[in-house]
Protein backbone atom coordinates (compact mmCIF):
# COMPACT_ATOMS: atom_id res chain seq x y z
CA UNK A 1 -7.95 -18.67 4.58
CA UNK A 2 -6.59 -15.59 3.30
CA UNK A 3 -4.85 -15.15 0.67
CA UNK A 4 -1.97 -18.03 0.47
CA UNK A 5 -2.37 -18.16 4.29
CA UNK A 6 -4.56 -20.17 6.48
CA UNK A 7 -4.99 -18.63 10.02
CA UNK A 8 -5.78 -20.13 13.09
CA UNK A 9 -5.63 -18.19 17.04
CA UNK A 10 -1.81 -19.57 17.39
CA UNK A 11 -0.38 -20.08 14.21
CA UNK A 12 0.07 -19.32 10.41
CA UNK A 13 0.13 -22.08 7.69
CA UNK A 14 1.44 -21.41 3.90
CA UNK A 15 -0.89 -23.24 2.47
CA UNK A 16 -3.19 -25.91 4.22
CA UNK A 17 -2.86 -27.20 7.49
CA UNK A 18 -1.42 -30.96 6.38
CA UNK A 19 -3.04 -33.99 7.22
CA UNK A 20 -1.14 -35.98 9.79
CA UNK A 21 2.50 -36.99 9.41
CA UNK A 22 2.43 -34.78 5.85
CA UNK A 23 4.57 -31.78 5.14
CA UNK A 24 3.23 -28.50 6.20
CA UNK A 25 4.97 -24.90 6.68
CA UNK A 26 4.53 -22.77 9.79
CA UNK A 27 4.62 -19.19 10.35
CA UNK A 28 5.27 -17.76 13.73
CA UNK A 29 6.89 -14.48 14.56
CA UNK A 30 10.27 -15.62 15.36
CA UNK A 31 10.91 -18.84 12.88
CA UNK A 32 9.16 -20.56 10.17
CA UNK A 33 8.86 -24.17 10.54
CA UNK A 34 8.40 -27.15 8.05
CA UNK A 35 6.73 -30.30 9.20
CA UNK A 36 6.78 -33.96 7.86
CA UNK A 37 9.88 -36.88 7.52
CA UNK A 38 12.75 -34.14 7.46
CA UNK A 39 11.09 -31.41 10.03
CA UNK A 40 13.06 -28.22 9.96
CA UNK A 41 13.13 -25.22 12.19
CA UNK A 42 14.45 -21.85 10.99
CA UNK A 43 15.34 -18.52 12.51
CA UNK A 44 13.31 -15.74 9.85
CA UNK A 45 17.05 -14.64 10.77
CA UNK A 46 18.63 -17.24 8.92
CA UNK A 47 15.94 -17.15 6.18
CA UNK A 48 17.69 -15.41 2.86
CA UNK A 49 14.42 -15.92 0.82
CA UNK A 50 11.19 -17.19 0.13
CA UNK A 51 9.32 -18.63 -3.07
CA UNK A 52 5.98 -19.83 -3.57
CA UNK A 53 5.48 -22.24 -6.80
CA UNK A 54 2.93 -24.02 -8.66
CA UNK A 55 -0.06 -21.37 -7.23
CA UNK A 56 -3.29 -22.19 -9.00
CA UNK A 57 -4.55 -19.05 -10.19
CA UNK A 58 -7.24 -18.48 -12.32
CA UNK A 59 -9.83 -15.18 -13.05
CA UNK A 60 -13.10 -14.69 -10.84
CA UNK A 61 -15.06 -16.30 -14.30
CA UNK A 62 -12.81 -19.49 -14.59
CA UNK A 63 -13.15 -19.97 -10.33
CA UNK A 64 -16.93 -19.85 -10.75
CA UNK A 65 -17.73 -21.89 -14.03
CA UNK A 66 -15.45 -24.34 -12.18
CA UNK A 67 -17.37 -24.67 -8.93
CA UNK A 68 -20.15 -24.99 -11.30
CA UNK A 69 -19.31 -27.92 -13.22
CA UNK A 70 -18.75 -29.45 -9.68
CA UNK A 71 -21.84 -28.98 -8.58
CA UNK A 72 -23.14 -30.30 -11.59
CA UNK A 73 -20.68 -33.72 -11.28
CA UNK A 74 -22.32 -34.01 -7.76
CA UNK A 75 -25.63 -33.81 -9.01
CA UNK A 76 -25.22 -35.93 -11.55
CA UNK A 77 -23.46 -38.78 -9.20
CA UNK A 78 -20.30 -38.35 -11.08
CA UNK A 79 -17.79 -36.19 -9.43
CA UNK A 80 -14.80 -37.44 -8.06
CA UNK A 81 -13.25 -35.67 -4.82
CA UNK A 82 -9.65 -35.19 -6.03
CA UNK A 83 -6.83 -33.63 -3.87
CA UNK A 84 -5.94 -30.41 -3.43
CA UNK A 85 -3.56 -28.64 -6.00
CA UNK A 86 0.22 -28.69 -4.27
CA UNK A 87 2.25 -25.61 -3.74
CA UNK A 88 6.08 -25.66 -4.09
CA UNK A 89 7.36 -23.62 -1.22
CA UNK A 90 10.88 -22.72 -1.46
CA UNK A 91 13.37 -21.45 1.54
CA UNK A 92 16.95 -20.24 1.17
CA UNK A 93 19.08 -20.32 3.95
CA UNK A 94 21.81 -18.53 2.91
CA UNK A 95 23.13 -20.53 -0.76
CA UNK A 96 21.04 -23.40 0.84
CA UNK A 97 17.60 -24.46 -0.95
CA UNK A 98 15.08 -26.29 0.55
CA UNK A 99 11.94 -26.88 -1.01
CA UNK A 100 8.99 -28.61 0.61
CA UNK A 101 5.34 -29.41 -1.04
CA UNK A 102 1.89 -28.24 0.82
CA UNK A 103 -1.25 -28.51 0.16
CA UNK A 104 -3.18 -25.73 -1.33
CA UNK A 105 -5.49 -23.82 0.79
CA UNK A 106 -8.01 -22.51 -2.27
CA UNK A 107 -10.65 -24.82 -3.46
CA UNK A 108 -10.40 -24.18 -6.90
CA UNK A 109 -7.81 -21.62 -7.12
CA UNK A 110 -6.63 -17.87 -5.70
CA UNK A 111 -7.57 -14.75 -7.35
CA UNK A 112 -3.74 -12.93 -8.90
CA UNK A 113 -4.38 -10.07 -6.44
CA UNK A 114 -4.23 -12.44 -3.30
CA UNK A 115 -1.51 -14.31 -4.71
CA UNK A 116 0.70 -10.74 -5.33
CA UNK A 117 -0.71 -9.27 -2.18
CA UNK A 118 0.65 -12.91 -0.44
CA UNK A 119 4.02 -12.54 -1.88
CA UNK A 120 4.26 -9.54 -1.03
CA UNK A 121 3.55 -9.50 2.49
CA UNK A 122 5.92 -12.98 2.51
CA UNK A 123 9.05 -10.81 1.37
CA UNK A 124 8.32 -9.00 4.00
CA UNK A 125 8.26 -11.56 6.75
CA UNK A 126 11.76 -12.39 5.28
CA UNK A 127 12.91 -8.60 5.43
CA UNK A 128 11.54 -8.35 9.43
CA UNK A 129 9.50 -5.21 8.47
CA UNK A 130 6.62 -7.72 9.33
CA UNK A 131 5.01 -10.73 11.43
CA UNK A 132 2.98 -13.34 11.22
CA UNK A 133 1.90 -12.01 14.12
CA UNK A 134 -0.82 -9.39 12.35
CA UNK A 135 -2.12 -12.12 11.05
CA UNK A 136 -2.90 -14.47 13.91
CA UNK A 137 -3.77 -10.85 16.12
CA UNK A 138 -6.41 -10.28 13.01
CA UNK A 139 -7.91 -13.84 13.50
CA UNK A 140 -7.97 -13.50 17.18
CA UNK A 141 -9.99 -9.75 16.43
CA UNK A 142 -12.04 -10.96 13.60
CA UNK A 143 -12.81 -14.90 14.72
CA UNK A 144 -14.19 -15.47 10.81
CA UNK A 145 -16.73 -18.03 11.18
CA UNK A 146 -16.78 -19.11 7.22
CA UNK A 147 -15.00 -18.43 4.21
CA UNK A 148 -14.02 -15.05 3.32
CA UNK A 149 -15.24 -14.01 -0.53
CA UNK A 150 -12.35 -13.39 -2.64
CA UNK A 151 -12.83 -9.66 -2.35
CA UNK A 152 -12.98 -9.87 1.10
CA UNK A 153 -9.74 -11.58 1.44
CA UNK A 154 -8.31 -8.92 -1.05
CA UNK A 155 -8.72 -6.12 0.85
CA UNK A 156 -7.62 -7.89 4.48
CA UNK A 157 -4.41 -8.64 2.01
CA UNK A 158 -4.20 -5.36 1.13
CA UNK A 159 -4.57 -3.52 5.00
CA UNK A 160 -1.56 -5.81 5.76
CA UNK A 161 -0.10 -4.54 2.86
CA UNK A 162 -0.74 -1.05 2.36
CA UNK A 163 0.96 -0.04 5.42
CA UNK A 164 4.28 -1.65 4.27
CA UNK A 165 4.88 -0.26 0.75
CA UNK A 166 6.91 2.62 2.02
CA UNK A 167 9.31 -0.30 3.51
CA UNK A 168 10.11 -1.91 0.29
């Protein structure tokens, strides 16, 4: 996971990947995709804009005294797994909205530099002055074995990034 993105050798997912027959929203180079009952495939062409709602976000402190008290619940025998925070993902086709609910990809929640580095680089997929495709070519470089620290994922963000600011 980085940033709002999860990234796997052949494809991007806003969000997390969804659990069978759920909704999930696919990045590829030419068209982003929704899964679930009403499947949709659209040309980044026809794509007018792109909205991500609902991020859980929350400072570095707040993340870790929250993975605390988890680990604390555990140990005590009383957490309870819950799912994970939804994100409201929104595409406009044109004066067309259509929204469509994922599951978050972030444990406890994303650091507001990931999520403003994310939306960022999202406009851009919507502008064509970038691809999903830097992010599936970094995976198939890098092959991350674990989780990224939030730092870490901050500064991938912000390679992707960087390079595009001139564009805007």
């Amino acid at each position: 996971m980085i940033g709002l993105f999860w990234i796997e050798e052949t494809r991007v997912c806003l969000g997390a990947p969804p659990a069978d027959g759920c909704t999930g929203v696919f990045l590829s180079p030419t068209e982003l995709s929704i899964t679930g009952p009403e499947p949709r495939v659209l040309p980044w062409t026809d794509v007018t804009d792109l909205q991500v709602l609902d991020i859980p976000v929350r400072s570095t402190p707040a993340r870790w005294a929250i993975r605390a008290a988890t680990v604390a619940a555990a140990a005590l025998d009383v957490w309870q797994p819950s799912d994970p925070p939804a994100l409201t993902v929104v595409v406009y086709v044109g004066a067309d909205r259509i929204e469509a609910s994922v599951p978050s990809a972030a444990a406890t929640a994303y650091t507001q530099r990931e999520v403003d580095l994310s939306l960022a680089l999202l406009s851009h997929f919507v502008r064509g002055t970038a691809s999903p495709a830097t992010l599936t070519g970094w995976w198939t470089e890098n092959r991350p074995t674990e989780t990224l620290h939030s730092r870490e994922r901050e500064a991938v963000l912000e390679g992707w990034v960087g390079p595009l600011l001139g564009q805007s």
